[in-house]
PDB file of N, CA and C in Angstrom:
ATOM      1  N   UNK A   1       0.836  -1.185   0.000  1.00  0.00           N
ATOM      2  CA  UNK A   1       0.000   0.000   0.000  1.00  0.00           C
ATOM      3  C   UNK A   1       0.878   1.245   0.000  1.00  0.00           C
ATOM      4  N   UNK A   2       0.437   2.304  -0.690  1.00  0.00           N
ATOM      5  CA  UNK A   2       1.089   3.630  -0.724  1.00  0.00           C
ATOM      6  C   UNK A   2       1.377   4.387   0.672  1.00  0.00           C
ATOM      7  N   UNK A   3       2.517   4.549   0.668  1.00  0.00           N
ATOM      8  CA  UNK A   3       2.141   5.372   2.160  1.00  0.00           C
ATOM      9  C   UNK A   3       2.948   4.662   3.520  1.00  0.00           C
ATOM     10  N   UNK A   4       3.310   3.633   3.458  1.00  0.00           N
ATOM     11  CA  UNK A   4       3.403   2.564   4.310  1.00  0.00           C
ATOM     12  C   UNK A   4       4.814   2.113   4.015  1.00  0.00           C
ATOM     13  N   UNK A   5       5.448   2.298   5.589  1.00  0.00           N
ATOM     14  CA  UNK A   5       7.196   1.908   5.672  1.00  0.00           C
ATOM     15  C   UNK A   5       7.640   0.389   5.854  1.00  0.00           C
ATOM     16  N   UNK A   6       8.370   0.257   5.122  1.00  0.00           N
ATOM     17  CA  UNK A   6       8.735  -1.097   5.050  1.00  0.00           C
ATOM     18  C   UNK A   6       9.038  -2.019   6.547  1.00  0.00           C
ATOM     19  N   UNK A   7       8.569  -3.429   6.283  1.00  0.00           N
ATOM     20  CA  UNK A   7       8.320  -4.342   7.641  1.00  0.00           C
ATOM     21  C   UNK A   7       9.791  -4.188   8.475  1.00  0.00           C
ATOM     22  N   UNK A   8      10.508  -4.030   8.116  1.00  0.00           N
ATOM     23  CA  UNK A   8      12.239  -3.885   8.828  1.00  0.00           C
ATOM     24  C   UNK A   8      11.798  -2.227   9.752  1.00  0.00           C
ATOM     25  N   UNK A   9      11.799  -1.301   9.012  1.00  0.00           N
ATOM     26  CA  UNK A   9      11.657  -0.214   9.438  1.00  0.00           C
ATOM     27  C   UNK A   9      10.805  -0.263  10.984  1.00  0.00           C
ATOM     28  N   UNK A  10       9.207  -0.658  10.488  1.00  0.00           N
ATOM     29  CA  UNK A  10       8.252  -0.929  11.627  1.00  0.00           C
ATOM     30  C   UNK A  10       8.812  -1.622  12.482  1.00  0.00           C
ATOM     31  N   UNK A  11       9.574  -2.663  12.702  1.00  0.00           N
ATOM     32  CA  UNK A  11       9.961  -3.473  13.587  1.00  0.00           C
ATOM     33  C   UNK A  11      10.988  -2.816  14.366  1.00  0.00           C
ATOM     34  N   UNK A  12      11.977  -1.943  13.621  1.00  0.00           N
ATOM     35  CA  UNK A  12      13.101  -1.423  14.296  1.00  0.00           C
ATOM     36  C   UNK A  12      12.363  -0.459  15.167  1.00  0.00           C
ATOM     37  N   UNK A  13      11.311   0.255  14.650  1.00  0.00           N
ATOM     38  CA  UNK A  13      10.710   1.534  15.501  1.00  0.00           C
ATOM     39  C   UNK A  13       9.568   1.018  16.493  1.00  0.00           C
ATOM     40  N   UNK A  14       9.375  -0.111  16.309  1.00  0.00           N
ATOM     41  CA  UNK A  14       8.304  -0.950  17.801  1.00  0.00           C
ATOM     42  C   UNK A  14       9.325  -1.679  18.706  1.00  0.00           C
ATOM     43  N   UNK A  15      10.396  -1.961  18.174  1.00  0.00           N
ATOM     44  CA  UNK A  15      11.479  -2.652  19.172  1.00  0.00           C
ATOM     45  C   UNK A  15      11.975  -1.600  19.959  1.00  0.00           C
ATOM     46  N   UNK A  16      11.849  -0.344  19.164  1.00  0.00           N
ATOM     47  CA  UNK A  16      12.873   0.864  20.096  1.00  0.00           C
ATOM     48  C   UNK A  16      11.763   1.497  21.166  1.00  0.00           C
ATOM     49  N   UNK A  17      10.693   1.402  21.277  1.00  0.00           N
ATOM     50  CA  UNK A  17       9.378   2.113  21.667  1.00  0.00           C
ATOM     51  C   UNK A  17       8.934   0.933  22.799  1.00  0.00           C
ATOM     52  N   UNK A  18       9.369  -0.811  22.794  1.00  0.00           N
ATOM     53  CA  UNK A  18       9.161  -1.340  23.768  1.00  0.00           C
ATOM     54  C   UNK A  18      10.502  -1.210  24.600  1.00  0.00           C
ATOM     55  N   UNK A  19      11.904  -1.123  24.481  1.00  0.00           N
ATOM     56  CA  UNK A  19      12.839  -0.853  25.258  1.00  0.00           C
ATOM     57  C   UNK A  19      12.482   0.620  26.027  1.00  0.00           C
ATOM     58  N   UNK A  20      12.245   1.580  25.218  1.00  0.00           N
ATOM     59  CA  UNK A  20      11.624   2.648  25.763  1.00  0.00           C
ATOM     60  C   UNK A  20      10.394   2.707  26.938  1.00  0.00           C
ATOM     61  N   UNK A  21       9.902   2.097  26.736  1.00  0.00           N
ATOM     62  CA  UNK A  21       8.534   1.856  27.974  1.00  0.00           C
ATOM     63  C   UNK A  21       8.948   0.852  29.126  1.00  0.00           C
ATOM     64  N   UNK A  22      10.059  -0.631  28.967  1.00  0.00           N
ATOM     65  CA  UNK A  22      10.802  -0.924  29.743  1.00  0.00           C
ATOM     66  C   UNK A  22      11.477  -0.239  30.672  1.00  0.00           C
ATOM     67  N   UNK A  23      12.197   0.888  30.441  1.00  0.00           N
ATOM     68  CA  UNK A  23      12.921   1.816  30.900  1.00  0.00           C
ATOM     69  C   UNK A  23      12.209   2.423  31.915  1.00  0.00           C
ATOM     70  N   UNK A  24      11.156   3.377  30.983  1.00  0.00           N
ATOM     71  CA  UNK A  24      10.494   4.108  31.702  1.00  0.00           C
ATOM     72  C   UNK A  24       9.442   3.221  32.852  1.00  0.00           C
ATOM     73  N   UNK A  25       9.689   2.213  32.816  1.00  0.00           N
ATOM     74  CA  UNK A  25       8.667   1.765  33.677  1.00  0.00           C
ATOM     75  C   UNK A  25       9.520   1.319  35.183  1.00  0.00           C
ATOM     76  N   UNK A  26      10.348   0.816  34.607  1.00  0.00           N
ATOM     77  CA  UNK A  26      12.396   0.804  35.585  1.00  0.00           C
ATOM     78  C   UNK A  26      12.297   1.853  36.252  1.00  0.00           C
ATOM     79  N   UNK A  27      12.470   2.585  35.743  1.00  0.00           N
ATOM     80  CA  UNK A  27      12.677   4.359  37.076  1.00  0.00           C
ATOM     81  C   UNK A  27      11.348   4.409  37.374  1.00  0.00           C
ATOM     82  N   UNK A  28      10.376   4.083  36.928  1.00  0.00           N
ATOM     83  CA  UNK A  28       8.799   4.603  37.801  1.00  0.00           C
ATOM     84  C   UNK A  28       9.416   3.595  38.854  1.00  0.00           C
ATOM     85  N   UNK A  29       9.198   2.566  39.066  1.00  0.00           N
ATOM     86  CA  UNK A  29       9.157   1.791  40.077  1.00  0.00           C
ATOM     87  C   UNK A  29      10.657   2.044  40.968  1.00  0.00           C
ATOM     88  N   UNK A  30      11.775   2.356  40.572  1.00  0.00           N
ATOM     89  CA  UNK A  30      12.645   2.706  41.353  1.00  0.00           C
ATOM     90  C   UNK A  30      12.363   4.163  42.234  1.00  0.00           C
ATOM     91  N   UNK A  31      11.542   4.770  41.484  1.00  0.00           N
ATOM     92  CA  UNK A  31      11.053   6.126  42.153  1.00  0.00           C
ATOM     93  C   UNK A  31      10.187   5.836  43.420  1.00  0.00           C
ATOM     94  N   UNK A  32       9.875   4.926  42.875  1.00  0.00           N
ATOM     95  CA  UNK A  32       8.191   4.698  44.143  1.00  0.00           C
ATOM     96  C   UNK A  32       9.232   3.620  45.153  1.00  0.00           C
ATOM     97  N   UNK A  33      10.201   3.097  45.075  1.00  0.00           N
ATOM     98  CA  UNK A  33      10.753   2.472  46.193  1.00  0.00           C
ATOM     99  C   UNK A  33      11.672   3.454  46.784  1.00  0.00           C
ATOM    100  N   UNK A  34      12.117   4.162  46.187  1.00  0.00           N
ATOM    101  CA  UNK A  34      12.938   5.024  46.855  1.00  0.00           C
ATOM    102  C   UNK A  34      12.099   6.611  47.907  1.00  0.00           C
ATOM    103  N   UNK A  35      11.102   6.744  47.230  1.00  0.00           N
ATOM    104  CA  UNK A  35      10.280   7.311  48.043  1.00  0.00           C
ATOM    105  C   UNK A  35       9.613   6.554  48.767  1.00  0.00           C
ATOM    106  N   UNK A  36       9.254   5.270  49.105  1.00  0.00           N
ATOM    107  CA  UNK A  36       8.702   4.897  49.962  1.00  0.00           C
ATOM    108  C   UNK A  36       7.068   4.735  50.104  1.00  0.00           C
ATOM    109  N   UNK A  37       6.604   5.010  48.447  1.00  0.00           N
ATOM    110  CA  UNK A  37       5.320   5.360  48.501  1.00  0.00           C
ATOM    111  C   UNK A  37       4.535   4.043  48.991  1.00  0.00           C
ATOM    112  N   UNK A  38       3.444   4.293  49.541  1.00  0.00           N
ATOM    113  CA  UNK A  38       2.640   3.032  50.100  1.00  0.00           C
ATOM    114  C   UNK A  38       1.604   2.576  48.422  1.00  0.00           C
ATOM    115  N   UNK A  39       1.092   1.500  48.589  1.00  0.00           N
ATOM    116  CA  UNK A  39       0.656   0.668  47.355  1.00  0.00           C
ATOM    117  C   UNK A  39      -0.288   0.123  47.787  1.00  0.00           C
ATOM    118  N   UNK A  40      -1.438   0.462  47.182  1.00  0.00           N
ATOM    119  CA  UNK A  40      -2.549  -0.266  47.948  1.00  0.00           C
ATOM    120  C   UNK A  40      -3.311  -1.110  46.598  1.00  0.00           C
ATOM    121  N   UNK A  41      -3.789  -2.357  46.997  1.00  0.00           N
ATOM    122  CA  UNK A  41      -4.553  -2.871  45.980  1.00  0.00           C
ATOM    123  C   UNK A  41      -5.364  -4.817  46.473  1.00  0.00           C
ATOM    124  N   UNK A  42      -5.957  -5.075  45.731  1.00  0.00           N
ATOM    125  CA  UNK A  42      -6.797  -6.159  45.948  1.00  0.00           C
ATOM    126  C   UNK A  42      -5.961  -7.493  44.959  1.00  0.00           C
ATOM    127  N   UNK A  43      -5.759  -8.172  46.095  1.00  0.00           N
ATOM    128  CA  UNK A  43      -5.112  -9.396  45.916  1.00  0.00           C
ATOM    129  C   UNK A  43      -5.722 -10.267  44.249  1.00  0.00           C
ATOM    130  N   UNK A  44      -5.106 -10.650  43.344  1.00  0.00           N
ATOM    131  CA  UNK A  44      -5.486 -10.805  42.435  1.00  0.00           C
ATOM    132  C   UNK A  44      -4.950 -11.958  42.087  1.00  0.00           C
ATOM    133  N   UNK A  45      -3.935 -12.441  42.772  1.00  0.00           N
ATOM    134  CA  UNK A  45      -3.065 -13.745  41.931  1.00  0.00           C
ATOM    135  C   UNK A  45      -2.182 -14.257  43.584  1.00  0.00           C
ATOM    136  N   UNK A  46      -2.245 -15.710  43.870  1.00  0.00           N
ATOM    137  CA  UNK A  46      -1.467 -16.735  44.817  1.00  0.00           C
ATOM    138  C   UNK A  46      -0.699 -17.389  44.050  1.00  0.00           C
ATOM    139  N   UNK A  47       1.122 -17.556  44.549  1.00  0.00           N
ATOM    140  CA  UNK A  47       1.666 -18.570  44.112  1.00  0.00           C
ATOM    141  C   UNK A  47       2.407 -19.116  45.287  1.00  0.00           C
ATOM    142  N   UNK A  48       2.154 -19.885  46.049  1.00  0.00           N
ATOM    143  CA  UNK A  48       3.084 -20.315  47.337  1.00  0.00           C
ATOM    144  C   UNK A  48       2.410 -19.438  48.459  1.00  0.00           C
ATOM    145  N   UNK A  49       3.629 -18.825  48.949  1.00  0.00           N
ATOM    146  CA  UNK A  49       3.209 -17.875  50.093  1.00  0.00           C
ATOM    147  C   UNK A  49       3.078 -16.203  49.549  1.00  0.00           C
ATOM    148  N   UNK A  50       3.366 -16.497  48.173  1.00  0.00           N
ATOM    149  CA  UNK A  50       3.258 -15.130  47.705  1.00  0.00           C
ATOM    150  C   UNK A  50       1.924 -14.684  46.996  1.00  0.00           C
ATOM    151  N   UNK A  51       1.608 -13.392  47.904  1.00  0.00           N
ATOM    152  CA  UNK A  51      -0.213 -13.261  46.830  1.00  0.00           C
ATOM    153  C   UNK A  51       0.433 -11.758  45.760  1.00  0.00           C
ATOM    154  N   UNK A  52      -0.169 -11.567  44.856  1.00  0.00           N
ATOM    155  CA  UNK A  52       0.590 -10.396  44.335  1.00  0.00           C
ATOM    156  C   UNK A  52      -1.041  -9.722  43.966  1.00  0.00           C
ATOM    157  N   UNK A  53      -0.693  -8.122  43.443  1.00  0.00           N
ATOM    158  CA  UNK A  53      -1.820  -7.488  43.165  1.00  0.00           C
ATOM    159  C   UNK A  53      -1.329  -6.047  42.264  1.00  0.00           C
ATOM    160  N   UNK A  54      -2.262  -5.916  41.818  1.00  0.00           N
ATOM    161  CA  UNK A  54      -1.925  -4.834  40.737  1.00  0.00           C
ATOM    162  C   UNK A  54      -2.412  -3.405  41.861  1.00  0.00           C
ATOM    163  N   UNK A  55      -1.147  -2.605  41.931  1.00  0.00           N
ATOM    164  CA  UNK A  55      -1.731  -1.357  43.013  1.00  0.00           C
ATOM    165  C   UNK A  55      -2.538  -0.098  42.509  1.00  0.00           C
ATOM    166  N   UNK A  56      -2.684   0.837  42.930  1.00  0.00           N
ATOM    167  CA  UNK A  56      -3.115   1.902  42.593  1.00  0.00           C
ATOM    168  C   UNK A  56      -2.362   3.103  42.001  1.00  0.00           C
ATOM    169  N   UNK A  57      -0.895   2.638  41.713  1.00  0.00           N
ATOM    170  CA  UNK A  57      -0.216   3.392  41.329  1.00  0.00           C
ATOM    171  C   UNK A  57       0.167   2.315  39.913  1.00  0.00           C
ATOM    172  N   UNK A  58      -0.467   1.436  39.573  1.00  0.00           N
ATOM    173  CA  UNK A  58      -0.147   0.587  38.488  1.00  0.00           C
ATOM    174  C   UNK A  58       0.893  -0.361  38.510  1.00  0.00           C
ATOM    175  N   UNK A  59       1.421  -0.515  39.779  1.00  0.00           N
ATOM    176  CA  UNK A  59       2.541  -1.556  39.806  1.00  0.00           C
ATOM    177  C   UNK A  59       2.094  -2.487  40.091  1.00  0.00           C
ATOM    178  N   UNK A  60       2.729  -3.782  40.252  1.00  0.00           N
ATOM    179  CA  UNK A  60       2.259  -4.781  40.658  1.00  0.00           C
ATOM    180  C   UNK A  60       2.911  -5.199  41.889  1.00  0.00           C
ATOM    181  N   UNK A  61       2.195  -5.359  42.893  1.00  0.00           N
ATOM    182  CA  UNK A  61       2.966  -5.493  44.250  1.00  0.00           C
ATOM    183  C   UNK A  61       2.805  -6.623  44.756  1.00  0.00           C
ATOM    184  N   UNK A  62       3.324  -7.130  45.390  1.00  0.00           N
ATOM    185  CA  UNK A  62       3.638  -8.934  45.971  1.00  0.00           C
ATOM    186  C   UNK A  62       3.983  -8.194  47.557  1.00  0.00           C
ATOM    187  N   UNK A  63       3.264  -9.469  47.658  1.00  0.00           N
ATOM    188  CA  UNK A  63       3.660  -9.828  49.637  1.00  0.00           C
ATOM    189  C   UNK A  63       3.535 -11.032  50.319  1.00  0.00           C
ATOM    190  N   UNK A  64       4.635 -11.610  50.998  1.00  0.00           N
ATOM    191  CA  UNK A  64       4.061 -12.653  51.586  1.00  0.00           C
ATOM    192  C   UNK A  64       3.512 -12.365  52.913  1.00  0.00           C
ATOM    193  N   UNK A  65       2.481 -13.151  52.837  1.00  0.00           N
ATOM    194  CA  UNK A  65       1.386 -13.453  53.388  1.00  0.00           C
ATOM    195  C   UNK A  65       0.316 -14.082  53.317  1.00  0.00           C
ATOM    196  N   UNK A  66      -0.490 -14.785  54.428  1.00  0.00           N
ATOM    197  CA  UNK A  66      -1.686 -15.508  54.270  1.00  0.00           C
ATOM    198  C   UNK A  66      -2.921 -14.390  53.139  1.00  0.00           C
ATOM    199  N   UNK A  67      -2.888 -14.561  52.636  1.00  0.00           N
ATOM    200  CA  UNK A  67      -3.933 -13.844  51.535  1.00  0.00           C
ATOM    201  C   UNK A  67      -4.829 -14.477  50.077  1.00  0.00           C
ATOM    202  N   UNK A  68      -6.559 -13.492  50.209  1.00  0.00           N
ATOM    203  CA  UNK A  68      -7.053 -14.699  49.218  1.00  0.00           C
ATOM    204  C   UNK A  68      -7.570 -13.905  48.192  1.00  0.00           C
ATOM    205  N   UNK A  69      -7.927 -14.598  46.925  1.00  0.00           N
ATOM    206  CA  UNK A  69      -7.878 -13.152  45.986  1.00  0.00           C
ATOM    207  C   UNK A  69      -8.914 -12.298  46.568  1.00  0.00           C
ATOM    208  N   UNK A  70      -9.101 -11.465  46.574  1.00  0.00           N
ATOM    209  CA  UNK A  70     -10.344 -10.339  46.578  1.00  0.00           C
ATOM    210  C   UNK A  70      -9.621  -9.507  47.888  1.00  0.00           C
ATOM    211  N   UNK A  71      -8.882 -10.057  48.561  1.00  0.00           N
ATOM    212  CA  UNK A  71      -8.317  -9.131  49.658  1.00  0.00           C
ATOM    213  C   UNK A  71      -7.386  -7.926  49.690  1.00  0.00           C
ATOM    214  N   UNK A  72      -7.973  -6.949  50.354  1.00  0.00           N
ATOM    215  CA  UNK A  72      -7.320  -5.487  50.327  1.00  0.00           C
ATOM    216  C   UNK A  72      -5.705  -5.591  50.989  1.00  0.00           C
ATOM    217  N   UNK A  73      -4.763  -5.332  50.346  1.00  0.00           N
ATOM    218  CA  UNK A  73      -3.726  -5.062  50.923  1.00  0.00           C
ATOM    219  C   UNK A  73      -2.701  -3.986  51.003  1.00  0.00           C
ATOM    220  N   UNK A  74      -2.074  -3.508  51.608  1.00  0.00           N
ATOM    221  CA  UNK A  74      -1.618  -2.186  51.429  1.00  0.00           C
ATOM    222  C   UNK A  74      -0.144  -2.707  52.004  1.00  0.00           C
ATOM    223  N   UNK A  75       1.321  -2.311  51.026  1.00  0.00           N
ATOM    224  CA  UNK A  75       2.364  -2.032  51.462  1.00  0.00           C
ATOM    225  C   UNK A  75       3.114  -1.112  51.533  1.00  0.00           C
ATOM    226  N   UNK A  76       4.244  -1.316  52.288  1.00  0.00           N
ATOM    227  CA  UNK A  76       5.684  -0.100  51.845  1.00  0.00           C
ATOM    228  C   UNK A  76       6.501  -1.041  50.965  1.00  0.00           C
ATOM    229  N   UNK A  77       6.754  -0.797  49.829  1.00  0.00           N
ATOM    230  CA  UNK A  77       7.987  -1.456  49.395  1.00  0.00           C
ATOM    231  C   UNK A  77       9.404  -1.162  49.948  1.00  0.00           C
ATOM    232  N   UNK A  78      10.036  -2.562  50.220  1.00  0.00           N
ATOM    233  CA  UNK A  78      10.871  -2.703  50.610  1.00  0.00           C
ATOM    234  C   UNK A  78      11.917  -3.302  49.584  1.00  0.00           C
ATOM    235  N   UNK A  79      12.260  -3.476  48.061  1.00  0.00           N
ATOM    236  CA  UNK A  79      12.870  -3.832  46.742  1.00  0.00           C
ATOM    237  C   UNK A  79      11.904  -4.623  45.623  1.00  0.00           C
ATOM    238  N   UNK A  80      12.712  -4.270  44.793  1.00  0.00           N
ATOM    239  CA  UNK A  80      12.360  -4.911  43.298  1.00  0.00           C
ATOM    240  C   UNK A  80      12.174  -6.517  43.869  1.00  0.00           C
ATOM    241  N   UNK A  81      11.281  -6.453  42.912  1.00  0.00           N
ATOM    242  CA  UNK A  81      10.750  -8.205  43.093  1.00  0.00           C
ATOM    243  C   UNK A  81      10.106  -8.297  41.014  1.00  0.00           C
ATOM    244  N   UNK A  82      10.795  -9.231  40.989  1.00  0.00           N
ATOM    245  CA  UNK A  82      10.093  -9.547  39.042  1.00  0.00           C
ATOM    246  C   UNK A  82       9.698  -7.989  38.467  1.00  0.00           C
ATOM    247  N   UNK A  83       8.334  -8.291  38.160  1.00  0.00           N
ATOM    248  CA  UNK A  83       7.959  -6.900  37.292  1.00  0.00           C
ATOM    249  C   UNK A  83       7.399  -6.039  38.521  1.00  0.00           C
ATOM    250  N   UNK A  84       7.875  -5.930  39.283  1.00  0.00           N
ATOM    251  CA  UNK A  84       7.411  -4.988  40.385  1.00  0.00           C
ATOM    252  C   UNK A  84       7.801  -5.002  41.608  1.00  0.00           C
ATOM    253  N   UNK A  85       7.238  -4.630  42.913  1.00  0.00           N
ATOM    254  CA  UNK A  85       7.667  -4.046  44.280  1.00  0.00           C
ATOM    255  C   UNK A  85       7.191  -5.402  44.957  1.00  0.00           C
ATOM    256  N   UNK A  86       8.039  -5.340  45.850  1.00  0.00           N
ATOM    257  CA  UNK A  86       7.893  -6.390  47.092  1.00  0.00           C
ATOM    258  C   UNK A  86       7.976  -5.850  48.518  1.00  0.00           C
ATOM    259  N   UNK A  87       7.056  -5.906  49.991  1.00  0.00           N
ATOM    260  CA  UNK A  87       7.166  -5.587  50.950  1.00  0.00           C
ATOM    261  C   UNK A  87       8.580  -5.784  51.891  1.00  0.00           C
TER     262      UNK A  87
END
């Protein structure tokens, strides 16, 4: 079609735009541990002793603890854990 950049091109400029949002998503969450911000959200996923939940600041926060999905939990992060904060 007229108009339209070749499949190499598109790929180089969606590969550079997901490293880009990687990044930026790296310092969001290093920001929010280093400030100390609290994370509040409803338990959504159990694996072991770990329940994890998507917060209100969009991270995904893990804690161990007895917890079942639908339950309110609120932390301080205390480090990086996978794609997000851990208590």
């Amino acid at each position: 079609m007229p108009g339209q950049i070749n499949g190499s091109l598109a790929q180089e400029r969606s590969n550079l735009l997901i490293n880009m949002a990687e990044e930026l998503k790296k310092r969001y969450r290093h920001k929010l541990l280093e400030e100390r911000v609290s994370l509040k959200g409803v338990v959504d996923n159990l694996e072991g002793d770990m329940a994890s939940f998507l917060s209100d600041h969009y991270i995904r926060g893990y804690v161990r603890r007895k917890a079942v999905p639908g339950d309110l939990v609120s932390i301080v992060p205390g480090s990086l854990h996978s794609d997000g904060l851990i208590q």
